[in-house]
Protein backbone atom coordinates (compact mmCIF):
# COMPACT_ATOMS: atom_id res chain seq x y z
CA UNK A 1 90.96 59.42 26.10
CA UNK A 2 90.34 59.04 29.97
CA UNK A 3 93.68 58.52 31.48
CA UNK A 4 94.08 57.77 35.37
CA UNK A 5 91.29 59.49 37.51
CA UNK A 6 91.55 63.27 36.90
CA UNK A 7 93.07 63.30 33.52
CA UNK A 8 92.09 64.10 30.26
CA UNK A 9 94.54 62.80 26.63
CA UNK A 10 92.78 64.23 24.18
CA UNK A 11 92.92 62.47 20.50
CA UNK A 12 92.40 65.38 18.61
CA UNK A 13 94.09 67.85 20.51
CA UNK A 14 93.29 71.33 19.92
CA UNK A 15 95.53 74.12 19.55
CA UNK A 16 95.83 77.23 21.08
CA UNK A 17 95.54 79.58 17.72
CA UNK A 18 96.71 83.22 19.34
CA UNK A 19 96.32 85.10 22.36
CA UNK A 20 96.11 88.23 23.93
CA UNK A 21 97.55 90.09 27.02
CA UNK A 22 96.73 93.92 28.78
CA UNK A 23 98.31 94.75 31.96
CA UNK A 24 98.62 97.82 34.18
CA UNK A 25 101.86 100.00 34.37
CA UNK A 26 103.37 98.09 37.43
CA UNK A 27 102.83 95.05 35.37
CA UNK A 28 104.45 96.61 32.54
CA UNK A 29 107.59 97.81 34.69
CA UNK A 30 108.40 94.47 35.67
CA UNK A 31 110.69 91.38 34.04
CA UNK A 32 107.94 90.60 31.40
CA UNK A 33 107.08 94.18 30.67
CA UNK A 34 108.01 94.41 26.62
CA UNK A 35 106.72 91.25 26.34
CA UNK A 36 103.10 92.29 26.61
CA UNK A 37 100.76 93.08 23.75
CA UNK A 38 99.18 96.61 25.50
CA UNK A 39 99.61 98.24 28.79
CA UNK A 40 98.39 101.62 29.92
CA UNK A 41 99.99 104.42 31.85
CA UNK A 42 96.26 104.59 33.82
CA UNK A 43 95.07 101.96 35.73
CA UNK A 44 92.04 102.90 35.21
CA UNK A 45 92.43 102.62 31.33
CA UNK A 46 90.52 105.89 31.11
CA UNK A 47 87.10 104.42 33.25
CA UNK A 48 85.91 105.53 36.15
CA UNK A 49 85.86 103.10 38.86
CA UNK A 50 88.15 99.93 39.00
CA UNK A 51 85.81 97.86 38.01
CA UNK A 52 85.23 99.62 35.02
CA UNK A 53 88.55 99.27 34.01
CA UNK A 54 88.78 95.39 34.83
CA UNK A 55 85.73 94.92 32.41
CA UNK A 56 87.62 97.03 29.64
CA UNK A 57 90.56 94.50 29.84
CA UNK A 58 89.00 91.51 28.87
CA UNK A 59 87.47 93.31 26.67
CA UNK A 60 90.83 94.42 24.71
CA UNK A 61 92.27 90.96 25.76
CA UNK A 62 89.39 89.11 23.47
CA UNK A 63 89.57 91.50 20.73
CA UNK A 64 93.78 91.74 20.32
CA UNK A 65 93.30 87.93 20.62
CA UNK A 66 90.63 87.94 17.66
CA UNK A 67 92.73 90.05 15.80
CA UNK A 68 96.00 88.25 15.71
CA UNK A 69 93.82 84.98 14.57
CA UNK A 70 92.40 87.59 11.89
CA UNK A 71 88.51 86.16 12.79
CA UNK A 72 85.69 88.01 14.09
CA UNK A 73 83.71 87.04 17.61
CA UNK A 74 80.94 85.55 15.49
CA UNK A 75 83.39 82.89 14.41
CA UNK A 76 83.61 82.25 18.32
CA UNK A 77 81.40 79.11 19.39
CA UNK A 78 81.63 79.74 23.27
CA UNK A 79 83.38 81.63 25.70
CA UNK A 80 84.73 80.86 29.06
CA UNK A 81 85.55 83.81 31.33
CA UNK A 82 86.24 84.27 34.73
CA UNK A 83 87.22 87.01 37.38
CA UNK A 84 87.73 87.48 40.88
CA UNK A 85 84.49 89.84 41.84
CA UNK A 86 80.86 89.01 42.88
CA UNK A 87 78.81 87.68 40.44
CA UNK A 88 82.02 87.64 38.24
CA UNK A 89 80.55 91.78 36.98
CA UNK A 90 84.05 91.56 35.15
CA UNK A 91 83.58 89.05 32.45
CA UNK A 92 80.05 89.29 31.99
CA UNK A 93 80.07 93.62 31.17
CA UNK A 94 83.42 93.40 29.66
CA UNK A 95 82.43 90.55 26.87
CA UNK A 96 79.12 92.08 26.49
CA UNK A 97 79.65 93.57 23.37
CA UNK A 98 80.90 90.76 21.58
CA UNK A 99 77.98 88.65 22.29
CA UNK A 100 79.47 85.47 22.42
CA UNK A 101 77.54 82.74 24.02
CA UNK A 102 79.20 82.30 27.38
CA UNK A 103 80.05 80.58 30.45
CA UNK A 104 80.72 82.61 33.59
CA UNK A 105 83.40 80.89 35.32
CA UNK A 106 85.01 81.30 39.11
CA UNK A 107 87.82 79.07 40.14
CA UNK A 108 89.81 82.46 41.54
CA UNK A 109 93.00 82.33 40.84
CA UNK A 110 92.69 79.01 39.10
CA UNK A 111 90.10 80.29 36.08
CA UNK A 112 92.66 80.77 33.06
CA UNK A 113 93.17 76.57 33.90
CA UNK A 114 89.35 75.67 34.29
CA UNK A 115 88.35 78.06 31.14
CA UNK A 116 91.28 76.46 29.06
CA UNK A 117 90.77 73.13 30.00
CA UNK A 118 86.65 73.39 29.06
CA UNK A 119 87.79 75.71 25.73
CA UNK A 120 89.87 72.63 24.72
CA UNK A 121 87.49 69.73 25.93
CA UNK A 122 84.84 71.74 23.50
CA UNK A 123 87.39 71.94 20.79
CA UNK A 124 87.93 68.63 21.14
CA UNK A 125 84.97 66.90 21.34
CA UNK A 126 83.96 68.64 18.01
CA UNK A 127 81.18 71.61 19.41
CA UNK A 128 83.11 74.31 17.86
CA UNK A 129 86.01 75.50 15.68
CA UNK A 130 86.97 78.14 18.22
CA UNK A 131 86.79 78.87 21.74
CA UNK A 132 87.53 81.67 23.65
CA UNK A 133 88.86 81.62 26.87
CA UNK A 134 89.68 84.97 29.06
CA UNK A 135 90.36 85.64 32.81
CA UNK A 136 91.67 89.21 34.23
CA UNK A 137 92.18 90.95 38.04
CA UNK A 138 92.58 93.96 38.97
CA UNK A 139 95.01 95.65 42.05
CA UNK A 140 92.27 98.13 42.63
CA UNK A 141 88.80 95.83 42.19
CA UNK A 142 90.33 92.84 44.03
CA UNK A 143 91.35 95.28 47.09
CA UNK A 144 88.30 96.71 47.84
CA UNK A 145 86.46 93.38 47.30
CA UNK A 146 88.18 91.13 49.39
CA UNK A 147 90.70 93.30 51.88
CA UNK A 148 90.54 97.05 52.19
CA UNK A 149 89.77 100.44 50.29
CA UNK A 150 93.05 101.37 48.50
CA UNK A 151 92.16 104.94 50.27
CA UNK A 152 93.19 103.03 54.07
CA UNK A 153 96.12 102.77 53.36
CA UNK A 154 96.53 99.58 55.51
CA UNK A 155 100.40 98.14 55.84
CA UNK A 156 100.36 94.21 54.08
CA UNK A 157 102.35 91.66 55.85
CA UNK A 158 105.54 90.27 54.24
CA UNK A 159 103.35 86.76 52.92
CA UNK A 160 100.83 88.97 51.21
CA UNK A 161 100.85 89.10 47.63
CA UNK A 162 100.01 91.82 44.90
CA UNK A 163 97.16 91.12 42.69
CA UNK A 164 98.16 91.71 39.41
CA UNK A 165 95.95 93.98 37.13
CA UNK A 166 95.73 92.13 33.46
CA UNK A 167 93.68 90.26 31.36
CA UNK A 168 94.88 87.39 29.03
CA UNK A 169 92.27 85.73 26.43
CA UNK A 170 92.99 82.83 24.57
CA UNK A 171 91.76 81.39 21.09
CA UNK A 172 91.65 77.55 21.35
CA UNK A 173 90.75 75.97 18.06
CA UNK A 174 90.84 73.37 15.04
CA UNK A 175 93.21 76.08 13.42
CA UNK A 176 96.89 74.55 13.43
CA UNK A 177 99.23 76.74 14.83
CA UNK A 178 102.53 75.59 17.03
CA UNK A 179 101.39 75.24 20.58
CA UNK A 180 98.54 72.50 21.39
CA UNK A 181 96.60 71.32 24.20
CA UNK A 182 97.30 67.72 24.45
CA UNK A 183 96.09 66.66 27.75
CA UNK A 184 94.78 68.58 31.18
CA UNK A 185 94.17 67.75 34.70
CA UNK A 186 91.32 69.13 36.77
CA UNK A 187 91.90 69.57 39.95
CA UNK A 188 90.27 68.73 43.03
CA UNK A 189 89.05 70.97 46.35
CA UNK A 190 92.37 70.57 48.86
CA UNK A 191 91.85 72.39 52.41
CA UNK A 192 94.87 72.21 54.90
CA UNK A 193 92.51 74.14 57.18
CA UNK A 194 94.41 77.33 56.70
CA UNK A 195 92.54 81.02 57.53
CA UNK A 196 94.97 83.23 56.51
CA UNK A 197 94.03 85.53 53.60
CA UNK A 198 97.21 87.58 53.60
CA UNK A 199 99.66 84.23 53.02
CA UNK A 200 97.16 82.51 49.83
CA UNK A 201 100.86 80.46 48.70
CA UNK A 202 100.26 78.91 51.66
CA UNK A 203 97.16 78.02 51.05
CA UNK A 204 97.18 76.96 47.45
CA UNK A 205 100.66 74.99 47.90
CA UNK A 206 98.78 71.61 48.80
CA UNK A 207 96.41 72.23 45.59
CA UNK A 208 99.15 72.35 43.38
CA UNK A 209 101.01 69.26 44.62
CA UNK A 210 97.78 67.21 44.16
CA UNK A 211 97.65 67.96 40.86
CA UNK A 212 100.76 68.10 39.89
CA UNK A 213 101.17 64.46 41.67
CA UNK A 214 97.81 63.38 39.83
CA UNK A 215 99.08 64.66 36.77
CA UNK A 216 102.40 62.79 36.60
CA UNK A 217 100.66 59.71 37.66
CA UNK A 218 97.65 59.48 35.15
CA UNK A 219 100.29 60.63 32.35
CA UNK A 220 102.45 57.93 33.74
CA UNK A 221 105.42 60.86 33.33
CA UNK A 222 108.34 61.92 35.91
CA UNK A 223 108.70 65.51 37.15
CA UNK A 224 111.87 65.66 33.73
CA UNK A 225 108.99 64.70 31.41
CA UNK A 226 108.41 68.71 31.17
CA UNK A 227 110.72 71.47 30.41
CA UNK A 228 109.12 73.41 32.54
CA UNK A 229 105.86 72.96 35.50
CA UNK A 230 104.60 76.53 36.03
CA UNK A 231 102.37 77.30 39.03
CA UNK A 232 100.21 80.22 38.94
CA UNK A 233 100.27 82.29 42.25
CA UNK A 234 102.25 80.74 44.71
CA UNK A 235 104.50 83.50 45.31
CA UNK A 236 107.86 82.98 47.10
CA UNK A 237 106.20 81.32 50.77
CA UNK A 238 103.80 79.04 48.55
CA UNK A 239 106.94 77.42 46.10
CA UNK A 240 108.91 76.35 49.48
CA UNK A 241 105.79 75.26 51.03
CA UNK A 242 105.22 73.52 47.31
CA UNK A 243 108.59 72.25 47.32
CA UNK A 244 108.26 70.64 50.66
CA UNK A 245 105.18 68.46 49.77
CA UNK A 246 106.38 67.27 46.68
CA UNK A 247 109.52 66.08 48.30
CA UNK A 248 107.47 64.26 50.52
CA UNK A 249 105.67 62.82 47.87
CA UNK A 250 109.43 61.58 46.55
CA UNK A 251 109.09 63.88 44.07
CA UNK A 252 111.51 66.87 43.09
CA UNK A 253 110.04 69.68 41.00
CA UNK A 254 112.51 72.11 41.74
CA UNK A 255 115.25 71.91 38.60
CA UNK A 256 112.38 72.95 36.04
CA UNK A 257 110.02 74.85 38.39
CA UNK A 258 108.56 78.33 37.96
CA UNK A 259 105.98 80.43 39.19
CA UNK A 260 104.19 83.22 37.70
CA UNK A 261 103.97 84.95 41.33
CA UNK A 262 107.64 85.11 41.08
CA UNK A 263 108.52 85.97 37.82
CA UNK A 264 106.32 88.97 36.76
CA UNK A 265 107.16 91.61 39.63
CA UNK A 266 110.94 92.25 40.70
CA UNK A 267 110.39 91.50 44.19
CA UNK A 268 113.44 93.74 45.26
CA UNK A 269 112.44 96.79 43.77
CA UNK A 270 108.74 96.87 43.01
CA UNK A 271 107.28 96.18 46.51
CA UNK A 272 105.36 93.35 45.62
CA UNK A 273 106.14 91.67 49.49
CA UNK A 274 105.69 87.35 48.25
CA UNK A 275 104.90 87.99 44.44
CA UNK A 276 102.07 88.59 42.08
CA UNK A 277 98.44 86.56 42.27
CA UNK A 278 95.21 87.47 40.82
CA UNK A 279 93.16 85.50 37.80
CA UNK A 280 95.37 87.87 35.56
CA UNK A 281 98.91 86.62 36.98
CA UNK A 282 99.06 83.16 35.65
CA UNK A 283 97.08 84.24 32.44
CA UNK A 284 99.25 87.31 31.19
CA UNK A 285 102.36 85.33 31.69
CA UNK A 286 100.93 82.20 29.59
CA UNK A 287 100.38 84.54 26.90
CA UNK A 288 103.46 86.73 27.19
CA UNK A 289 106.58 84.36 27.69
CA UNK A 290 105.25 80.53 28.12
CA UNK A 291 103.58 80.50 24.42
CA UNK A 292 106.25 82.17 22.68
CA UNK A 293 108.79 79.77 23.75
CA UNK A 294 106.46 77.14 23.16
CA UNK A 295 105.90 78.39 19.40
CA UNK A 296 109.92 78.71 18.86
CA UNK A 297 110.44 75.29 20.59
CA UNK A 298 112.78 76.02 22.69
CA UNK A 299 110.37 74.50 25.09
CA UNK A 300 108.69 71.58 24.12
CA UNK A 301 105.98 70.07 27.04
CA UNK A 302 105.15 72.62 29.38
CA UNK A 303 102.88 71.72 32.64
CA UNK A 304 100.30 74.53 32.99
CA UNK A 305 98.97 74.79 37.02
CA UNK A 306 96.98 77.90 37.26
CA UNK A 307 96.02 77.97 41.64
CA UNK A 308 93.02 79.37 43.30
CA UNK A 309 92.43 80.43 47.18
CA UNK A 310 88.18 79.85 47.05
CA UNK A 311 87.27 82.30 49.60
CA UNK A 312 84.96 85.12 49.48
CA UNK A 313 84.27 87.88 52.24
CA UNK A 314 82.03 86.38 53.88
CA UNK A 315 83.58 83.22 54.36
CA UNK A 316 86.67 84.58 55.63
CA UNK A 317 84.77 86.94 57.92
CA UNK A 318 82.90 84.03 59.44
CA UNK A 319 85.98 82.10 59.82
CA UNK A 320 86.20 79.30 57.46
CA UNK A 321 89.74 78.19 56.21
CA UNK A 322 90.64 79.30 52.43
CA UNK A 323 90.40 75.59 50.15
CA UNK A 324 92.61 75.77 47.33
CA UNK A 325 92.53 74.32 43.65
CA UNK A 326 94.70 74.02 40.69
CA UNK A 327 93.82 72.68 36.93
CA UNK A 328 96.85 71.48 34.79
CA UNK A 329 97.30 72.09 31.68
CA UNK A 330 99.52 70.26 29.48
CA UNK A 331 100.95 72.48 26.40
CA UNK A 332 103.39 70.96 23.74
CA UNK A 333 105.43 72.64 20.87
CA UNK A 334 103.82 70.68 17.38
């Protein structure tokens, strides 16, 4: 069911059957470290280049996923991955052994939203019994692609923000389980004409107060509506600046607001500068602590908003401003 002008009610919801998360060892160090299903010592998970090791996430991701569901891939009608490199070399060489028919996907830090939201539009509109959706980053990868060599050593200013390295995959199905996907909200291109790579909350703030203002509207719901509204990557600068624009907007998300940024590094001991970001931030945390207390009810309607900074290298380097976009996702205990 259509509701509003970005929103999607869906009549036969799906649910989200199981899920898997990997992360790296400063990932598993932080708050949510025991709360992961595998994390190596090595960042380089025993590859040799970063890359390498990005690809062998998703990878594990799909399969512990796959596993916990107790299916095999070929039960899998599609799959919707996404990553932060060129060409998104990530998803495509990491899923290449399960040969699943795929869809590449790049929304940046936004892609765990826009593969979950077309996983559970598939679901829903009966082309499947499963879909598999999987994002990942890497610290390493995402360094030398869009700032500098690890091996510079360059100093990052306090608004920078540490990509996390992780992978979460998600099964979205027919299957009943306790957590379903009972509405979402794509998100539209929002550019405050912003050209700072090192401070992306800043510039995915105004994404993620469209969408969380289109959201409530077409849902006709007030900000109390969810337990909890979790943002993706905003860090510490971009939930102020998020705060801010919602207020101005006569809105007040700040009672049942949290963002992933925030919550999965301990910014006064693990160096982190503004929080975590990365396609792997928002996606390990989903799986880790957002779906368990969505299976246990103690939550019962979350608000999903995954955020992206759509830059590349060459953008930046010929000046353009960094657009931003978020997808929401609306989760309920069932």
């Amino acid at each position: 069911m259509i509701k509003g002008s970005q929103s999607i009610q869906f009549e036969h919801a799906p649910y989200v059957v199981s899920s898997g998360s990997i992360v790296g060892k400063k990932e598993a160090d932080g708050p949510l470290g025991a709360l992961f299903d595998h994390m190596d010592e090595d960042d380089l998970f025993g590859e040799n280049t970063w890359e390498a090791a990005e690809s062998k996430m998703q990878k594990k991701a799909c399969i512990i996923a796959l596993q916990k569901a107790g299916i095999g891939p070929e039960k899998v009608r599609y799959l919707y991955g996404g990553d932060l490199l060129r060409q998104g070399i990530a998803t495509s060489m990491g899923v290449e052994e399960l040969q699943i028919p795929m869809f590449g996907l790049y929304g940046a830090c936004s892609t765990s939203g826009e593969a979950l939201a077309l996983a559970s539009m598939s679901v829903a509109a009966g082309y499947g019994e499963y879909m598999l959706a999987v994002t990942s980053s890497h610290f390493g990868s995402a360094e030398k692609e869009f700032r500098f060599p690890l091996g510079y050593a360059n100093q990052r200013p306090l608004s920078s923000q540490w990509t996390v390295t992780g992978s979460g995959a998600f099964l979205v199905g027919t299957e009943k389980s306790h957590v379903r996907i009972t509405g979402i909200t794509v998100g539209k291109i929002v550019d405050y004409g912003l050209k700072d790579s090192q401070n992306m909350g800043a510039c995915m703030a105004p994404a993620a107060c469209d969408t969380i203002l289109q959201n409530l509207k077409d849902f006709e719901r007030k900000e109390s509506d969810y337990d909890r509204i979790f943002t993706g990557d905003l860090g510490y600068v971009g939930q102020s600046i998020l705060f801010d624009l919602m207020r101005r907007n006569g809105k007040d998300i700040k009672p049942n607001h949290v963002d992933c940024g925030m919550i999965i590094f301990d910014q006064q001991t693990q160096d982190t500068n503004a929080g975590g970001s990365g396609c792997g931030c928002a996606a390990v945390t989903l799986s880790s602590y957002i779906l368990p207390k969505l299976t246990t009810g103690e939550w019962k309607r979350v608000l999903f908003v995954p955020t992206g900074a759509l830059m590349s290298t060459v953008s930046y380097n010929e000046g353009e401003s960094v657009p931003g976009i978020a997808h929401g996702i609306v989760l309920e205990h069932c």
